[in-house]
Each structure stands twice: as C-alpha cells, then as structure tokens.
N, C-alpha and C. Protein backbone atom coordinates (compact mmCIF):
# COMPACT_ATOMS: atom_id res chain seq x y z
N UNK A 1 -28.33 3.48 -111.96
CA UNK A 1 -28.73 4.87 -111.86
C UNK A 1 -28.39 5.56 -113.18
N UNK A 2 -29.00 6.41 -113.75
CA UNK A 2 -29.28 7.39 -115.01
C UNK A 2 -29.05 8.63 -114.58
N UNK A 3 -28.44 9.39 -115.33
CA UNK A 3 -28.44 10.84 -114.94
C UNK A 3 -29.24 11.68 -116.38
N UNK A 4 -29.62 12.35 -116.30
CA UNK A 4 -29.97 13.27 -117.27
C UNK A 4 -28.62 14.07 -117.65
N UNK A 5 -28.13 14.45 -119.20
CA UNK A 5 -27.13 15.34 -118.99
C UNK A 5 -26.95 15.76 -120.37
N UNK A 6 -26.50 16.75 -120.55
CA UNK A 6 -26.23 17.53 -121.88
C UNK A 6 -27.34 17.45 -122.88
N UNK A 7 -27.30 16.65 -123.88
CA UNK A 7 -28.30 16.98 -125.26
C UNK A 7 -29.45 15.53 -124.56
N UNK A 8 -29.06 15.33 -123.79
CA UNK A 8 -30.11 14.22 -123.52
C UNK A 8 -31.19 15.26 -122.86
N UNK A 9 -31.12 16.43 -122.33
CA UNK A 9 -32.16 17.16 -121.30
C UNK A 9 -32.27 18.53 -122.16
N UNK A 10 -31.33 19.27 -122.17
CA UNK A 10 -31.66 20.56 -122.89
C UNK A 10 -32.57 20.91 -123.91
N UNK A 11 -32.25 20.05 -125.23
CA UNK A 11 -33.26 20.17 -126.01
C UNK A 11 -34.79 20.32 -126.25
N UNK A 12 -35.10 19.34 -125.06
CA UNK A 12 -36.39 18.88 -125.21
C UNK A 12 -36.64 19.84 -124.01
N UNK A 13 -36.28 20.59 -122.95
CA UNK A 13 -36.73 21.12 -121.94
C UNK A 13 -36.74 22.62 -121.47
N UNK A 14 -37.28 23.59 -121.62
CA UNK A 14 -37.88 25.41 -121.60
C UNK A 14 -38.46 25.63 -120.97
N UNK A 15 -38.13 26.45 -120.08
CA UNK A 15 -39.21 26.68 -118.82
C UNK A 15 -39.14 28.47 -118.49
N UNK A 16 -40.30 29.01 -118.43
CA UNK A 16 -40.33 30.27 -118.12
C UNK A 16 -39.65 30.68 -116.90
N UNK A 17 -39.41 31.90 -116.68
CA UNK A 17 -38.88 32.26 -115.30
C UNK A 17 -40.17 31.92 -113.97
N UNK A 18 -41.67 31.97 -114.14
CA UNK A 18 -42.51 31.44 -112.91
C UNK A 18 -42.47 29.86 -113.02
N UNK A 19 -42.04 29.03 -113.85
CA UNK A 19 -42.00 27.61 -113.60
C UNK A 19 -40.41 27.42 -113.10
N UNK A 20 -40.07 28.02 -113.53
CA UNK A 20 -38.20 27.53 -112.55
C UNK A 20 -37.85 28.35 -111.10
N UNK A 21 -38.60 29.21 -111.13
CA UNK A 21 -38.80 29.60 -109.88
C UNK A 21 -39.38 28.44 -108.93
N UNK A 22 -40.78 27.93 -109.28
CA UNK A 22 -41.53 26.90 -108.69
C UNK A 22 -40.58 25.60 -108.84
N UNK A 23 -39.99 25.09 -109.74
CA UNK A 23 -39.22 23.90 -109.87
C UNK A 23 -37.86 23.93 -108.71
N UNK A 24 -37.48 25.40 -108.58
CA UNK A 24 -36.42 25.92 -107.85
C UNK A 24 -36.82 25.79 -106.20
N UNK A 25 -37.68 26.11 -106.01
CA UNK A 25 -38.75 26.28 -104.61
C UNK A 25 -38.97 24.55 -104.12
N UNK A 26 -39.30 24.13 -105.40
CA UNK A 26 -39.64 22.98 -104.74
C UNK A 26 -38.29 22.26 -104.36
N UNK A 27 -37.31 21.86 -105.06
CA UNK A 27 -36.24 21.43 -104.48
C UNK A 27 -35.47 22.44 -103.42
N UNK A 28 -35.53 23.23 -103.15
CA UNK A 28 -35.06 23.63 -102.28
C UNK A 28 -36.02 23.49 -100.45
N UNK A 29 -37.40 23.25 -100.86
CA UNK A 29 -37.98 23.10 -99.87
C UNK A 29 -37.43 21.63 -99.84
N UNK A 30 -37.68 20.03 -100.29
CA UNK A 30 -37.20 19.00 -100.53
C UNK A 30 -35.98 18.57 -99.60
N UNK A 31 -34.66 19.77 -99.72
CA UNK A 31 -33.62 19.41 -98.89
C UNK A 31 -33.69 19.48 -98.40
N UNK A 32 -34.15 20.11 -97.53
CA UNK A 32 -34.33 21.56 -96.17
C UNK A 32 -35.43 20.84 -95.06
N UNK A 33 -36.25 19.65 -95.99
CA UNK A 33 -36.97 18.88 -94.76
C UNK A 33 -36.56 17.81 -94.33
N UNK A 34 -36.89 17.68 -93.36
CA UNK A 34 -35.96 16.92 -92.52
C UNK A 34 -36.25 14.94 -93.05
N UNK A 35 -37.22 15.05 -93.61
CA UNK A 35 -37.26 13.71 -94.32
C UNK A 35 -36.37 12.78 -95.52
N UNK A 36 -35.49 14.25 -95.58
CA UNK A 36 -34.64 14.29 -96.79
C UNK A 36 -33.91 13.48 -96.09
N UNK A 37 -33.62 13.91 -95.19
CA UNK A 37 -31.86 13.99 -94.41
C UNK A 37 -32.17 12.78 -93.74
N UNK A 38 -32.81 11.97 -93.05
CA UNK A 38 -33.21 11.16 -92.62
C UNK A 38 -33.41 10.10 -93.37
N UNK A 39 -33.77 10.06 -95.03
CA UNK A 39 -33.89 8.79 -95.48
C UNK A 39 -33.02 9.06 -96.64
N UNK A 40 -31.92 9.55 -97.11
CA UNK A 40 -30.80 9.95 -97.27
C UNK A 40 -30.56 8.80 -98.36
N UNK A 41 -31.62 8.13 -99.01
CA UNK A 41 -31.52 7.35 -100.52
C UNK A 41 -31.49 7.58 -101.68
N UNK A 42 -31.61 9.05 -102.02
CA UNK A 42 -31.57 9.82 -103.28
C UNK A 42 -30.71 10.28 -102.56
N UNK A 43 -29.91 10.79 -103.42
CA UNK A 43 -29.14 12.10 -103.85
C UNK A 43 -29.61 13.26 -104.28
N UNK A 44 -28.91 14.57 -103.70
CA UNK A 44 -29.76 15.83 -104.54
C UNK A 44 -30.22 15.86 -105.51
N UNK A 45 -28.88 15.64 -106.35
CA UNK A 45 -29.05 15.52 -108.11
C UNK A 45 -30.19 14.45 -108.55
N UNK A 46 -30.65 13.21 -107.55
CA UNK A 46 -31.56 12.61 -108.29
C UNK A 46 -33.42 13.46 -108.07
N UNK A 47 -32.95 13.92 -106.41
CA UNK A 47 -34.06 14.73 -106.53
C UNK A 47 -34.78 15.60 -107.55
N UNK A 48 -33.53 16.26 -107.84
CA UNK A 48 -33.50 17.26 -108.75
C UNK A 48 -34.39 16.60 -110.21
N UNK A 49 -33.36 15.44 -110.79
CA UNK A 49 -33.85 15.01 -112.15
C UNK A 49 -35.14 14.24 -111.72
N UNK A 50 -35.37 14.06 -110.87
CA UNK A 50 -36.66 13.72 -110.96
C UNK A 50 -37.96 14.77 -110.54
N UNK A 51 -37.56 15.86 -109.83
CA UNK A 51 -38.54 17.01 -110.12
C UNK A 51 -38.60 17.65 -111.70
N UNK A 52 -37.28 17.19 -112.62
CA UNK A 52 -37.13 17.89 -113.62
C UNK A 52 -38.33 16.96 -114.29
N UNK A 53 -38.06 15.51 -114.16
CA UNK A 53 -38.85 14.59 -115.04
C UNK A 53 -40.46 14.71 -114.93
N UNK A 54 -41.12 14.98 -113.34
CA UNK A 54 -42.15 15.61 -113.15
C UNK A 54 -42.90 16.82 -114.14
N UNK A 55 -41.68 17.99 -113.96
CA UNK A 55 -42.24 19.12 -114.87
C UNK A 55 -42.41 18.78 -116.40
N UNK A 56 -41.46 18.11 -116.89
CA UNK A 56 -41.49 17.78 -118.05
C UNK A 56 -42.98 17.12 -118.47
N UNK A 57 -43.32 16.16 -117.61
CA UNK A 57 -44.46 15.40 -117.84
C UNK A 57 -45.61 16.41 -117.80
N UNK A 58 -45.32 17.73 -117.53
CA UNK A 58 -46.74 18.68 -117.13
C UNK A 58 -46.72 19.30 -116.19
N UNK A 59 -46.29 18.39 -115.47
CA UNK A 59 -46.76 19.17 -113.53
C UNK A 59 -45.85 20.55 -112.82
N UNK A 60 -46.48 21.47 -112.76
CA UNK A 60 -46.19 22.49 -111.81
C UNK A 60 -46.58 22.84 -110.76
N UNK A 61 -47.33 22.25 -109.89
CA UNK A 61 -47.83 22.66 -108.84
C UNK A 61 -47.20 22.21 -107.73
N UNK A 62 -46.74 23.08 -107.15
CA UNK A 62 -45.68 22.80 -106.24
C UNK A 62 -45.50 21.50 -104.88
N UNK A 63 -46.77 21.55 -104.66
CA UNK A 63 -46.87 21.05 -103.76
C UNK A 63 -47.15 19.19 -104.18
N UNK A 64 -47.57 19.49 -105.63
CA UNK A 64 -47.27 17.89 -106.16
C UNK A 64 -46.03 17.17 -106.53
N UNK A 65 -45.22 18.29 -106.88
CA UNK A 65 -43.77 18.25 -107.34
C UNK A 65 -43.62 17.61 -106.04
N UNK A 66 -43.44 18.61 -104.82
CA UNK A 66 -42.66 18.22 -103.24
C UNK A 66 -43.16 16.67 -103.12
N UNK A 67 -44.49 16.41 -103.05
CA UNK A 67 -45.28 15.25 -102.87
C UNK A 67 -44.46 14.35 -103.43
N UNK A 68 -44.52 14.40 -105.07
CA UNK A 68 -44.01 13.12 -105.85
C UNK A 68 -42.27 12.84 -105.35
N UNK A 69 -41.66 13.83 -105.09
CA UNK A 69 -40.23 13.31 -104.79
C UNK A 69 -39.87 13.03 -102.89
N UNK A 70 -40.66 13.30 -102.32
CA UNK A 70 -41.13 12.52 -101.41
C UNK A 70 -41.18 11.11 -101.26
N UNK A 71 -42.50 10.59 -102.24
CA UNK A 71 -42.21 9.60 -102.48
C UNK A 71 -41.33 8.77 -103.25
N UNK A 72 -40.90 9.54 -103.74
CA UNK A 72 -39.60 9.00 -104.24
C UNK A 72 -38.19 8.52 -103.04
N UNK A 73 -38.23 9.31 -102.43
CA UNK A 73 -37.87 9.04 -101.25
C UNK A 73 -37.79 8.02 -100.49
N UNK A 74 -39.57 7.61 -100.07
CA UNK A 74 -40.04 6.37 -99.43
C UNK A 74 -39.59 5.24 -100.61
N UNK A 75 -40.01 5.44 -101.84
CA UNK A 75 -39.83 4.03 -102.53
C UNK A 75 -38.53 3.62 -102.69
N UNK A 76 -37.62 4.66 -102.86
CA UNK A 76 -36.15 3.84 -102.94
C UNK A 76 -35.78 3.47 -101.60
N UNK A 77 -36.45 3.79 -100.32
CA UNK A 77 -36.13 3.07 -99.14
C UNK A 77 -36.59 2.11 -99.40
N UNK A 78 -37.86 1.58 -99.41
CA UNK A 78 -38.46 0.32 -99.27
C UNK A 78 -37.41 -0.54 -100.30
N UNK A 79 -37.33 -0.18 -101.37
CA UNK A 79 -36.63 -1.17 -102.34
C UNK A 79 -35.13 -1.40 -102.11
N UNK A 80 -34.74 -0.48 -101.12
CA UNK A 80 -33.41 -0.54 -100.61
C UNK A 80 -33.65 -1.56 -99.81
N UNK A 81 -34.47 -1.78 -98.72
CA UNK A 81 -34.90 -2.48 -98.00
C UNK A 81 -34.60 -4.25 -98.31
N UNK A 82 -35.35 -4.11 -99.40
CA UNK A 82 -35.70 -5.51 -100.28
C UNK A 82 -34.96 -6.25 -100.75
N UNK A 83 -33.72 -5.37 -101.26
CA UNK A 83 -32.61 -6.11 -101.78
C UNK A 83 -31.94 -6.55 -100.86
C-alpha cells in the first residue's frame, strides 16, 4: 500500500473551492453508503487518495468519482479474495 503525502501530492495538486466541494461530497457520500461498511477493504484514507488520484486525472463529476471508488471497493475484494 502507497499513501500520497507531503511534496509527493501538494505540488502538483489545486483545486478551486466548486471542485473540493465536489471531491468533498463525493467522499463523504462514499462512507455514508452502506457498501462501504460492508466491504470494509479500503480504508478511508485510501478512498480518499484515490478520489484524489481520479480528480487529478481530470474527472469531476461526481457521480463518476462515487462510481470509480466503488469499484475500487469491489476490486480489492475480489483480489482479497484471490490471495
């Protein structure tokens, strides 16, 4: 596991107050569903850096953000699974 942290993330990353609002929204919707809590293979914080890694790549639309760490979700189950 990788964390994002200090000069490894800051530098490269600026976000207006309507995209961290939306980046904010989306992880907070993320915990709060019950799919979270139930497949309980991420961690907040990875949620998090990986909605961060999302925006970075472009994406703001909220509901793709929620989507992609979702699946993030399912895939580290399955691969939890596997090992």
């Amino acid at each position: 596991m990788w964390l994002l942290t200090g000069p490894d993330i800051a530098p490269r990353m600026s976000y207006d107050p309507t995209t961290i609002a939306v980046l904010r929204r989306a992880l907070d919707e993320v915990l709060l569903d019950a799919r979270f809590d139930r497949n309980r293979t991420a961690s907040a914080l990875e949620i998090a850096e990986h909605i961060l890694a999302q925006a970075a790549a472009g994406e703001r639309d909220l509901e793709r953000l929620k989507s992609s760490a979702f699946k993030k979700l399912g895939g580290q189950r399955a691969q939890g699974r596997a090992a």
